[in-house]
Protein backbone atom coordinates (compact mmCIF):
# COMPACT_ATOMS: atom_id res chain seq x y z
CA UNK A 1 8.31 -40.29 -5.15
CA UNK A 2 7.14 -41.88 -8.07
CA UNK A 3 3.55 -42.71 -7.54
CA UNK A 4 1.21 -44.45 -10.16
CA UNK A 5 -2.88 -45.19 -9.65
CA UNK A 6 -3.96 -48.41 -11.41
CA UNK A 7 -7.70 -48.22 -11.67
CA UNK A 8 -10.27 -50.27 -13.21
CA UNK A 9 -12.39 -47.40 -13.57
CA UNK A 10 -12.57 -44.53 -16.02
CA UNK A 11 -10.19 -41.67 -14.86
CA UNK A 12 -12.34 -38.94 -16.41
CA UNK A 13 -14.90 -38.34 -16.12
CA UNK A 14 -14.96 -39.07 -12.18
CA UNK A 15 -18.40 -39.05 -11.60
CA UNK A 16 -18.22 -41.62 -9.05
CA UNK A 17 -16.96 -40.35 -5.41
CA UNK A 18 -14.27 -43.13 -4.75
CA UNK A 19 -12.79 -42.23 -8.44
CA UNK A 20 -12.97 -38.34 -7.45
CA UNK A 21 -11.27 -39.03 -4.36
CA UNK A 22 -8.42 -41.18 -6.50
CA UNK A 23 -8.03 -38.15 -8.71
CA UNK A 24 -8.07 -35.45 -5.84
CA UNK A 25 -5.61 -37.35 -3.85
CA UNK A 26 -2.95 -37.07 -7.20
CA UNK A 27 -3.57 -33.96 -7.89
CA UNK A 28 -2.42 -33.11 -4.72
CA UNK A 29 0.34 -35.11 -4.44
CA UNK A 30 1.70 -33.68 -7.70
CA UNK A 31 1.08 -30.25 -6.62
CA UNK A 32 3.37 -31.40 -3.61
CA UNK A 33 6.08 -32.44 -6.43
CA UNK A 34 5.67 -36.31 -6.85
CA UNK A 35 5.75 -37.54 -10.13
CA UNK A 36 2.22 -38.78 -10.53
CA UNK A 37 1.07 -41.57 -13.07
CA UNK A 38 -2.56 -43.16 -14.00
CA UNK A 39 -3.39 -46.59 -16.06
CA UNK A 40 -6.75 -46.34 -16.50
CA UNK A 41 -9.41 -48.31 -19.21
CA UNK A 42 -10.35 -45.34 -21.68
CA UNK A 43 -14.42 -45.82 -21.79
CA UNK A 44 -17.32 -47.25 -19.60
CA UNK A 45 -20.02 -49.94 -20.59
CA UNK A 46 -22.85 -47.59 -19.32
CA UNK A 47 -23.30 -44.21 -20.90
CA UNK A 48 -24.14 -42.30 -18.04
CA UNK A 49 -21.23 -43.00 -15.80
CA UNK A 50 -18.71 -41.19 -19.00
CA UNK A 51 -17.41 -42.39 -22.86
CA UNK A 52 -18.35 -45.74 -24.42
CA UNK A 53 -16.36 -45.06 -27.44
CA UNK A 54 -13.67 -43.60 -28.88
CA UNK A 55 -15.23 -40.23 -30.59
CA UNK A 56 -16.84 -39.69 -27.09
CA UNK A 57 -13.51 -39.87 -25.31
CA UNK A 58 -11.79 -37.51 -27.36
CA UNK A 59 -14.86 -35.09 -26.87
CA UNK A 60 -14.29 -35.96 -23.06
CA UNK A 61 -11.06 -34.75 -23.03
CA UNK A 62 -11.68 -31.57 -25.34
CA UNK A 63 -14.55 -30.33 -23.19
CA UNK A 64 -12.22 -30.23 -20.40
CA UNK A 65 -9.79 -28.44 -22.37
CA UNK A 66 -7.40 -31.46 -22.21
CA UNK A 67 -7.03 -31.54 -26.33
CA UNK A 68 -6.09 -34.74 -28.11
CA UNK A 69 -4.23 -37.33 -26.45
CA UNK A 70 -1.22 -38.82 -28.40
CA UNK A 71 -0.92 -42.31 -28.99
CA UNK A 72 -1.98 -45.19 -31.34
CA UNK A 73 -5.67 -45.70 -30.68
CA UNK A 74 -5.00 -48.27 -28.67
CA UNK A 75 -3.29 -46.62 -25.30
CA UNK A 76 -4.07 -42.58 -25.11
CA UNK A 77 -1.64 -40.99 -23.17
CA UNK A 78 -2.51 -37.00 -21.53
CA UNK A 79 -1.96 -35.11 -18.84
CA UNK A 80 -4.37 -32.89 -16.54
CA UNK A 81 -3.68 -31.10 -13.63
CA UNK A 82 0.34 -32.36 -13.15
CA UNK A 83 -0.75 -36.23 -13.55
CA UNK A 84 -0.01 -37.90 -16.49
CA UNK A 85 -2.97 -40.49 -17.17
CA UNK A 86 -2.44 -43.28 -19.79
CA UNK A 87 -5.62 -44.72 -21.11
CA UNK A 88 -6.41 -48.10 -22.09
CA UNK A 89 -8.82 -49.00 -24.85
CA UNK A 90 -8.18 -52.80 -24.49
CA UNK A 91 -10.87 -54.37 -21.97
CA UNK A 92 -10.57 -56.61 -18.85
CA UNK A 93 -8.51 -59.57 -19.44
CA UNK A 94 -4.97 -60.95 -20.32
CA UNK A 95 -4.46 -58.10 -22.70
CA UNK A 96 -5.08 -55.15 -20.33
CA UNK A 97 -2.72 -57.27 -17.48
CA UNK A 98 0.06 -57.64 -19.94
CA UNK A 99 0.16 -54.48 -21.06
CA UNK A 100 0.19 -53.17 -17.22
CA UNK A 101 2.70 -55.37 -16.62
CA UNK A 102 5.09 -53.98 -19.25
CA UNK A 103 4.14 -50.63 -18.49
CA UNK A 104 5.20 -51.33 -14.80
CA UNK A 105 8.38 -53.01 -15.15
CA UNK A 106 8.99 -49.87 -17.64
CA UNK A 107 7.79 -46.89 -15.26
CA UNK A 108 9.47 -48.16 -11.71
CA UNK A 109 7.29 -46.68 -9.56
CA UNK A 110 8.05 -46.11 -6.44
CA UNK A 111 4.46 -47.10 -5.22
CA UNK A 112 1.58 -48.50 -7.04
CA UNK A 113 -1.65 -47.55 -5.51
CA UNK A 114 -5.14 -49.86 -6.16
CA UNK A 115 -8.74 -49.48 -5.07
CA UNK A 116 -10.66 -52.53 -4.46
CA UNK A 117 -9.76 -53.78 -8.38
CA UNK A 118 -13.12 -55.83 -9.03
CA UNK A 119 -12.59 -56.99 -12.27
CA UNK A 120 -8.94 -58.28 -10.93
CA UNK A 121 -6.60 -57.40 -13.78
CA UNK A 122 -4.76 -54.28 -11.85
CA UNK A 123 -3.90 -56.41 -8.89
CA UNK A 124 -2.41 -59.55 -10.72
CA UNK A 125 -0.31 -57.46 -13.14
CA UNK A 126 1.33 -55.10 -10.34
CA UNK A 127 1.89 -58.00 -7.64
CA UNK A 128 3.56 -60.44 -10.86
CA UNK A 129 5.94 -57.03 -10.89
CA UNK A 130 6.15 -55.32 -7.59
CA UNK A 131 4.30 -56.83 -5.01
CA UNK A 132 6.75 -54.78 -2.16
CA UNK A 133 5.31 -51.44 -3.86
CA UNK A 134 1.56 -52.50 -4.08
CA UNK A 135 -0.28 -50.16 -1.68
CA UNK A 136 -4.55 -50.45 -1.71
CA UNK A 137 -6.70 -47.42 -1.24
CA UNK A 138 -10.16 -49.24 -0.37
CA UNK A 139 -13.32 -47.42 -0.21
CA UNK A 140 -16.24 -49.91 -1.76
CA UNK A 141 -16.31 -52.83 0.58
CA UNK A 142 -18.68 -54.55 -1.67
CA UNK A 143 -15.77 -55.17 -4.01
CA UNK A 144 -13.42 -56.82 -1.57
CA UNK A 145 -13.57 -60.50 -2.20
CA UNK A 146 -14.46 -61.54 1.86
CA UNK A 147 -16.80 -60.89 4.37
CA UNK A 148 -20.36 -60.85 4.09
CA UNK A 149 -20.92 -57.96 2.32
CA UNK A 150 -18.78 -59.15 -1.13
CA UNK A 151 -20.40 -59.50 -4.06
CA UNK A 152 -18.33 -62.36 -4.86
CA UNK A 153 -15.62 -64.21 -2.47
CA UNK A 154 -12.72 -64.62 -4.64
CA UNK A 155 -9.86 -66.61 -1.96
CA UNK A 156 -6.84 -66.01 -4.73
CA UNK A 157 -7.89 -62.58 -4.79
CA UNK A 158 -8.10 -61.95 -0.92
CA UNK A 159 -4.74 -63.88 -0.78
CA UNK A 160 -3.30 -61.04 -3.34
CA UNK A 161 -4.58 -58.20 -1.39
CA UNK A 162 -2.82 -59.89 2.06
CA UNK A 163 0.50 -59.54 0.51
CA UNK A 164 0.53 -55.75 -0.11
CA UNK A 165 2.78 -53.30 1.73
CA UNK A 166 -0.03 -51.11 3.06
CA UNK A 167 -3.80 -51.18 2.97
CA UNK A 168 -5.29 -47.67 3.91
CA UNK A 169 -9.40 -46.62 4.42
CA UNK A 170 -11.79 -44.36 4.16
CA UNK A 171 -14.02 -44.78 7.03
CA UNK A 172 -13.63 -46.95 10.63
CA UNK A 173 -16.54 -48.83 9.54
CA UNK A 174 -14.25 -49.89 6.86
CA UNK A 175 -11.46 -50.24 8.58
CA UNK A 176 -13.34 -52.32 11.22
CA UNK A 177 -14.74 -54.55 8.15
CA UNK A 178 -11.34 -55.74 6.75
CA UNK A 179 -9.76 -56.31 10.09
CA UNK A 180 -12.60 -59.01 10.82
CA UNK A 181 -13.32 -60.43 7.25
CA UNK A 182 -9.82 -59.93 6.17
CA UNK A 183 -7.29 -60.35 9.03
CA UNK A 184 -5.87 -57.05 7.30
CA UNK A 185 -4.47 -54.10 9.56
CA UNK A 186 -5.56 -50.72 7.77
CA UNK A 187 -4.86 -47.22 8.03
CA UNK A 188 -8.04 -44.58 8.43
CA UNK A 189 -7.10 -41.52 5.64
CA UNK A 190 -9.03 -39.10 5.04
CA UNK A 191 -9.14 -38.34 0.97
CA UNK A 192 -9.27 -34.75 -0.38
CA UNK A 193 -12.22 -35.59 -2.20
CA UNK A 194 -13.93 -32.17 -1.65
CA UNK A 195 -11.55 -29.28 -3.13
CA UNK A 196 -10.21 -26.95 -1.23
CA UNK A 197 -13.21 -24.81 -0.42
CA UNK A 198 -14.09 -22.18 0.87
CA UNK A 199 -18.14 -23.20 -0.15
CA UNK A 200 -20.94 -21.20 -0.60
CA UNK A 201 -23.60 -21.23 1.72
CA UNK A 202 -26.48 -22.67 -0.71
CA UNK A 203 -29.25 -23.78 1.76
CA UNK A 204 -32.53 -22.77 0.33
CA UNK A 205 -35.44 -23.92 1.02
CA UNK A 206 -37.09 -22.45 -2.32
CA UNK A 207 -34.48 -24.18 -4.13
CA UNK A 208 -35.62 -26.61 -7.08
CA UNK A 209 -35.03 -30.09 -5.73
CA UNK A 210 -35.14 -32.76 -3.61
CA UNK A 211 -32.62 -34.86 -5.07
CA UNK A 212 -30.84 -38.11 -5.32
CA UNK A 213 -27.52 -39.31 -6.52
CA UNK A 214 -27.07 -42.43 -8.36
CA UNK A 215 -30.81 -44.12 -8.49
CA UNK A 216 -30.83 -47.74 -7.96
CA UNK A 217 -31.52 -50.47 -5.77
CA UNK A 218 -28.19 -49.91 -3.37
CA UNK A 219 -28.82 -45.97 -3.12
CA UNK A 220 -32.09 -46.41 -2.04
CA UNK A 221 -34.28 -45.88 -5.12
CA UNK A 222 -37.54 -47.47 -3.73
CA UNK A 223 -37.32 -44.88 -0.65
CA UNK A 224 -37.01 -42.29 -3.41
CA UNK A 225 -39.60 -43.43 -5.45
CA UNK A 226 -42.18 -43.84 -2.30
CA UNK A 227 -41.02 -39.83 -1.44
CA UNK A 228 -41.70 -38.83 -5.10
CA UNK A 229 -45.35 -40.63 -4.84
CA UNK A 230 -46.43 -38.83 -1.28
CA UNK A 231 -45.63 -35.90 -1.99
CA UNK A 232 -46.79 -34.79 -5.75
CA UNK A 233 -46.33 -31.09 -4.34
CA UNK A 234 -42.72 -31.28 -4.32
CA UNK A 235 -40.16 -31.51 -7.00
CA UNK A 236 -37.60 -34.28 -7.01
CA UNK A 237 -34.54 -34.96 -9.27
CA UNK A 238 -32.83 -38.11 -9.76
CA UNK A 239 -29.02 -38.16 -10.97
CA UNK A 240 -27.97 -41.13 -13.17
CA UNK A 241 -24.71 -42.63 -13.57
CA UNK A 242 -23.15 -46.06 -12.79
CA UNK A 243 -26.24 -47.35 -11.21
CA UNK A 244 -29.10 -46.09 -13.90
CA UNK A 245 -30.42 -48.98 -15.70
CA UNK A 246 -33.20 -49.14 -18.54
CA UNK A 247 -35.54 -49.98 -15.72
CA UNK A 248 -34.20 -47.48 -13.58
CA UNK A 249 -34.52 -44.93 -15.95
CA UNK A 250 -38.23 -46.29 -16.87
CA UNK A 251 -39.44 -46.09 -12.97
CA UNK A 252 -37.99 -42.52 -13.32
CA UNK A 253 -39.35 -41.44 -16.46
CA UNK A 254 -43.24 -42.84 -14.84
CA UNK A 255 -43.07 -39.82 -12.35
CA UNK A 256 -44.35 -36.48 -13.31
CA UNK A 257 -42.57 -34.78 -10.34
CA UNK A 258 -38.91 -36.44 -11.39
CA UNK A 259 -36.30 -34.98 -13.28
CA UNK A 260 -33.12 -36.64 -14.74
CA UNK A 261 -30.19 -34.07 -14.66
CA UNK A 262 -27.00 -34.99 -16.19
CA UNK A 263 -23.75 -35.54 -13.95
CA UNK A 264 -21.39 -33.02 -13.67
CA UNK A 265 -17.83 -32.75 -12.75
CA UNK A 266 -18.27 -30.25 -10.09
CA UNK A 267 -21.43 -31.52 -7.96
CA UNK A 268 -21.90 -28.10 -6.73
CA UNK A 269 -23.83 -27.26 -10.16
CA UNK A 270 -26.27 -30.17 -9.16
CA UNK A 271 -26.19 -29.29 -5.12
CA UNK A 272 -26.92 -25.45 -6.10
CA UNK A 273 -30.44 -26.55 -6.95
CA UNK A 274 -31.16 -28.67 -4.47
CA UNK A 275 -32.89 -28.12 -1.11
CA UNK A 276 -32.38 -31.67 0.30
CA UNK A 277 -30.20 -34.10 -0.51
CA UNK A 278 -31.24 -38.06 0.14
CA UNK A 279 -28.98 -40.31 0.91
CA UNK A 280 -31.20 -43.83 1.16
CA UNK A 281 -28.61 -46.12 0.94
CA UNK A 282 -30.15 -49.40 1.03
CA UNK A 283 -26.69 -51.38 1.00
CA UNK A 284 -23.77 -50.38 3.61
CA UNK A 285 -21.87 -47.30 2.30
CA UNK A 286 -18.58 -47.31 3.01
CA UNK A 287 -18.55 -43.79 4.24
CA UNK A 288 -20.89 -41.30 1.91
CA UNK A 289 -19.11 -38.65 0.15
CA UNK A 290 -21.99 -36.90 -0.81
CA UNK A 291 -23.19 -36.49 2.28
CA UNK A 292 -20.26 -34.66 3.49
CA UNK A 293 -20.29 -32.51 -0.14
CA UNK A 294 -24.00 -31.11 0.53
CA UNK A 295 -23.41 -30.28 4.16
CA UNK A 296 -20.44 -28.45 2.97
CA UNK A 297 -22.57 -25.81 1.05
CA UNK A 298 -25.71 -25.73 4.08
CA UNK A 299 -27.48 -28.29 2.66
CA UNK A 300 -29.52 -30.57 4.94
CA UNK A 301 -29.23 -34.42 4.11
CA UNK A 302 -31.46 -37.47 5.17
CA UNK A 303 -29.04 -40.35 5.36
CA UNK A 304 -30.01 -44.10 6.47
CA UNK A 305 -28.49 -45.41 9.41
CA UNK A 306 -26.28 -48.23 7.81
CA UNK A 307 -22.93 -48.75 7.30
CA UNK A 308 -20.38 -46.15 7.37
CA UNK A 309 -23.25 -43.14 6.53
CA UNK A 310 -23.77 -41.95 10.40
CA UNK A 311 -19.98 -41.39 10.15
CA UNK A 312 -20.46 -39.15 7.38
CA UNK A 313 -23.44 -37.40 9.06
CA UNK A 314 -20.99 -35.89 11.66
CA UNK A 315 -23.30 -36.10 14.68
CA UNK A 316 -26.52 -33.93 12.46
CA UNK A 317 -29.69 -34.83 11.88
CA UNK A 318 -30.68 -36.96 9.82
CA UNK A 319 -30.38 -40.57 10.35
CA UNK A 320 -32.74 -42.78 9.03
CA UNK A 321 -33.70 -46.90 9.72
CA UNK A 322 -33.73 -48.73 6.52
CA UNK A 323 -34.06 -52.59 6.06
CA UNK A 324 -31.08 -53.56 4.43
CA UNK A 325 -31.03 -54.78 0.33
CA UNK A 326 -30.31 -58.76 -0.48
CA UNK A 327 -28.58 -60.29 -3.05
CA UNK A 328 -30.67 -61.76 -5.36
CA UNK A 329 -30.02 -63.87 -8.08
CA UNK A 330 -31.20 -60.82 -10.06
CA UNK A 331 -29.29 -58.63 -8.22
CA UNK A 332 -29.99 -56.26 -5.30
CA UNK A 333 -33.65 -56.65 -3.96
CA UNK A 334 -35.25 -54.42 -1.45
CA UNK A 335 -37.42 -55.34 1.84
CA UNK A 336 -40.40 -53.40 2.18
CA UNK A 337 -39.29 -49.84 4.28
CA UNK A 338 -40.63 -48.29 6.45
CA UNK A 339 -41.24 -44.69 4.55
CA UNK A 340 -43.10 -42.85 7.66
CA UNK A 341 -40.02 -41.51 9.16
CA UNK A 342 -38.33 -40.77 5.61
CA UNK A 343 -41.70 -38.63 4.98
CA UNK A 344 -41.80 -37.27 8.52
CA UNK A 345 -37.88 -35.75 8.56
CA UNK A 346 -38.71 -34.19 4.39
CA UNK A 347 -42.21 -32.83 5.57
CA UNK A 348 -40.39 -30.86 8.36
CA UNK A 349 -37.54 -29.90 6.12
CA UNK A 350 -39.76 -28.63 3.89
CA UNK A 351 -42.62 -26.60 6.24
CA UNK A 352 -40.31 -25.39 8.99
CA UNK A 353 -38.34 -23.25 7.65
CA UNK A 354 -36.46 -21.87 11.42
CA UNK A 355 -36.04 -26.24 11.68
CA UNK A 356 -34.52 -26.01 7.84
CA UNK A 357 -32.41 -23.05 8.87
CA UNK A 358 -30.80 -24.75 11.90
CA UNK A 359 -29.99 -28.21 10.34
CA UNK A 360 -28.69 -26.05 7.20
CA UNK A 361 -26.15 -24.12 9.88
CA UNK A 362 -25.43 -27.24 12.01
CA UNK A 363 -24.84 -29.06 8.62
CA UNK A 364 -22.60 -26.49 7.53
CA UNK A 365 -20.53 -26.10 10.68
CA UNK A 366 -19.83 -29.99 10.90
CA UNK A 367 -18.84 -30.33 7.50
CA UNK A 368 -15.97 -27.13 7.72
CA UNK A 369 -14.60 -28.73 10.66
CA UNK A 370 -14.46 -32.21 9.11
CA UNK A 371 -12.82 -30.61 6.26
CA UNK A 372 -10.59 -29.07 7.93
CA UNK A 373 -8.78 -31.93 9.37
CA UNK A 374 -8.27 -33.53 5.57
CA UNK A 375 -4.73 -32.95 3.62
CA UNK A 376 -2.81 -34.58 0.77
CA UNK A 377 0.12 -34.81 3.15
CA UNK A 378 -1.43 -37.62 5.25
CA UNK A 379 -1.08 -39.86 2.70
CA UNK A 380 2.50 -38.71 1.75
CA UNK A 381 2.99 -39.57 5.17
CA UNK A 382 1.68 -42.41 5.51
CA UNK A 383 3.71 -43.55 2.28
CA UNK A 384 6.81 -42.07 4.30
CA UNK A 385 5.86 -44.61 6.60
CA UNK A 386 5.33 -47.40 4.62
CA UNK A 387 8.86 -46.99 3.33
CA UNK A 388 10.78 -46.14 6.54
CA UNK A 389 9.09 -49.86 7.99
CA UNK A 390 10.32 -51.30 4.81
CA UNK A 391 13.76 -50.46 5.39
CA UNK A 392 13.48 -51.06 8.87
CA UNK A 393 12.13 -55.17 8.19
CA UNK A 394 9.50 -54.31 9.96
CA UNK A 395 5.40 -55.28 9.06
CA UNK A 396 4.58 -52.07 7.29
CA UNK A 397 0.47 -52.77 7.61
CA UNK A 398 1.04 -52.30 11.18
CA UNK A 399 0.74 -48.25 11.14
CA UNK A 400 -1.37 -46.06 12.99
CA UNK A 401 -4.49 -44.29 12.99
CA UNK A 402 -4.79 -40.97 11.35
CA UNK A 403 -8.58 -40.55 11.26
């Protein structure tokens, strides 16, 4: 099959868990012998989350030992890892969705996969081409344009995504989301966002860090920042990318006992020194990739109890009550929390070390089995599927369950 990933997101670098998971789930397909294609913009409006300009892209590539793309400076074209990714310098608007279109009606594929597509160009230029072939891969439901968690109803939009041959998920709590909000039918798929393993064991309770992914208002940066003030004994480290604003990176820079470290590519350089990972999700996570990642390696995780997160905790300790974020006209604002039982589960992380040990095991145990279950071919399959119901007449949203 000829498969080809429109994103509105940077390809690389894929700091972000839903683009990892995009770029994991090619890779494997073209290890499996599709021929695997990405559109993709080229840089990023904030720094942290990868390139904002051209010099930086190049270096991008080049520290990844990619090399220089060809093309005209306007579209890069490369390939890593059996997928060839074309890049586009041109930002959101008519441009980018005419030049997707042409690319489309030039490339065929046999399916076009989208994520949620919230700035709306991918979407428009593949169903004006192929709307038969459009298949969506959601995993942020605060992209969608219905239901109550949408950052913006968009009815046009929602009518787009209703006409596409197959709609898979990430997480039930997802799945259970669009069926409501969005009349849709959708298939639960695991992604093989988390490599192939086997992972190290790298609980530790003398490790550096207590550390957080992604400050800001929707990860649950005033939990953090309420952590980092009771307990000046203990080391924290925040991890900026999409999310890390200037006044983010101000409330961060005001604590002695934070430290920024850069993203990486492979978040086991960031988990290795790192005793406990927060997850204070203040907004509804679709599922929580990172929880799943630190368990993995051992490492014990304090998740809130919201959204799709006590899927990802896999039955282990820690879940934690939050009061949901509001919209704002500012943007996301937080309730006051409730920080006792945050500061309750970290103090006994922290002092108990047999408590530490067995989380860390039970953590670790979980995670492998999860893992276990998780393969590139589901989705092959599931496009199998898709195609056989095609041919058939039949509705091909109405497939099964392979969570």
């Amino acid at each position: 099959m000829r498969i080809l990933l429109l994103l509105d997101e940077i390809y690389l670098p894929s700091y972000g868990g839903g683009i990892k998971a995009c770029r994991l789930l090619l890779e494997g397909l073209a290890r499996r012998g599709h021929d695997c294609h990405v559109i993709a913009p080229a840089l990023v409006s904030v720094a942290q989350a990868g390139p904002t300009d051209v010099p930086g892209f190049l270096a991008t590539l080049r520290a990844r030992g990619i090399g220089d793309p060809r093309g005209d400076g306007a579209v890069f074209h490369y390939r890593h890892a059996g997928v060839e990714v074309e890049a586009l310098k041109a930002p959101p608007g008519a441009a980018r969705r005419d030049w997707v279109g042409k690319r489309l009606m030039e490339l065929r594929p046999d399916w076009i996969l989208i994520p949620e597509d919230k700035r709306r160009d991918m979407m428009q230029a593949a169903m004006g081409a192929f709307p038969q072939r459009v298949v969506l891969l959601l995993q942020t439901l605060s992209n969608l344009p219905f239901g109550p968690l949408s950052r913006g109803a968009d009815p046009q939009h929602a009518g787009l995504i209703r006409k596409a041959a197959g709609v898979a998920v990430i997480s039930r709590f997802l799945q259970d989301y669009v069926r409501v909000h969005g009349g849709l039918e959708a298939t639960l798929l695991r992604l093989p966002v988390y490599g192939p393993g086997p992972f190290p064991m790298l609980a530790d309770r003398q490790a550096e860090f207590v550390t957080l992914i992604n400050p800001c208002i929707e990860k649950g940066l005033p939990i953090f920042l309420e952590l980092v003030r009771r307990f000046r004994d203990v080391a924290f480290a925040a991890v900026p990318t999409w999310g890390a604003t200037a006044t983010v990176a101000a409330a961060l820079e005001a604590e002695a006992n934070v430290t920024c470290l850069a993203p990486r590519d492979d978040i086991e350089d960031i988990l290795r020194r790192s005793r406990v990972v927060l997850v204070p999700s203040l907004w509804p996570e679709t599922f929580g990739y990172i929880v799943v990642e630190a368990m993995l390696r051992g490492i014990p995780v304090l998740a809130s109890d919201i959204g799709g997160l006590p899927e990802a905790k896999l039955g282990v300790d820690y879940l934690l009550p939050v009061r949901p974020a509001e919209i704002g006209s500012a943007g996301y604002e937080s309730p006051p929390q409730n920080i006792a039982p945050w500061a309750e589960a970290l103090r006994r992380l922290l002092d108990d070390e047999g408590h530490y040990r067995h989380c860390a095991e039970q953590s670790k145990r979980a995670a492998e089995a999860f893992h276990a279950g998780i393969d590139s071919r589901d989705f092959e399959n599931f496009l199998l599927t898709l195609d056989r119901s095609a041919v058939a007449g039949n509705s091909p949203r109405k497939t099964g369950d392979n969570g």
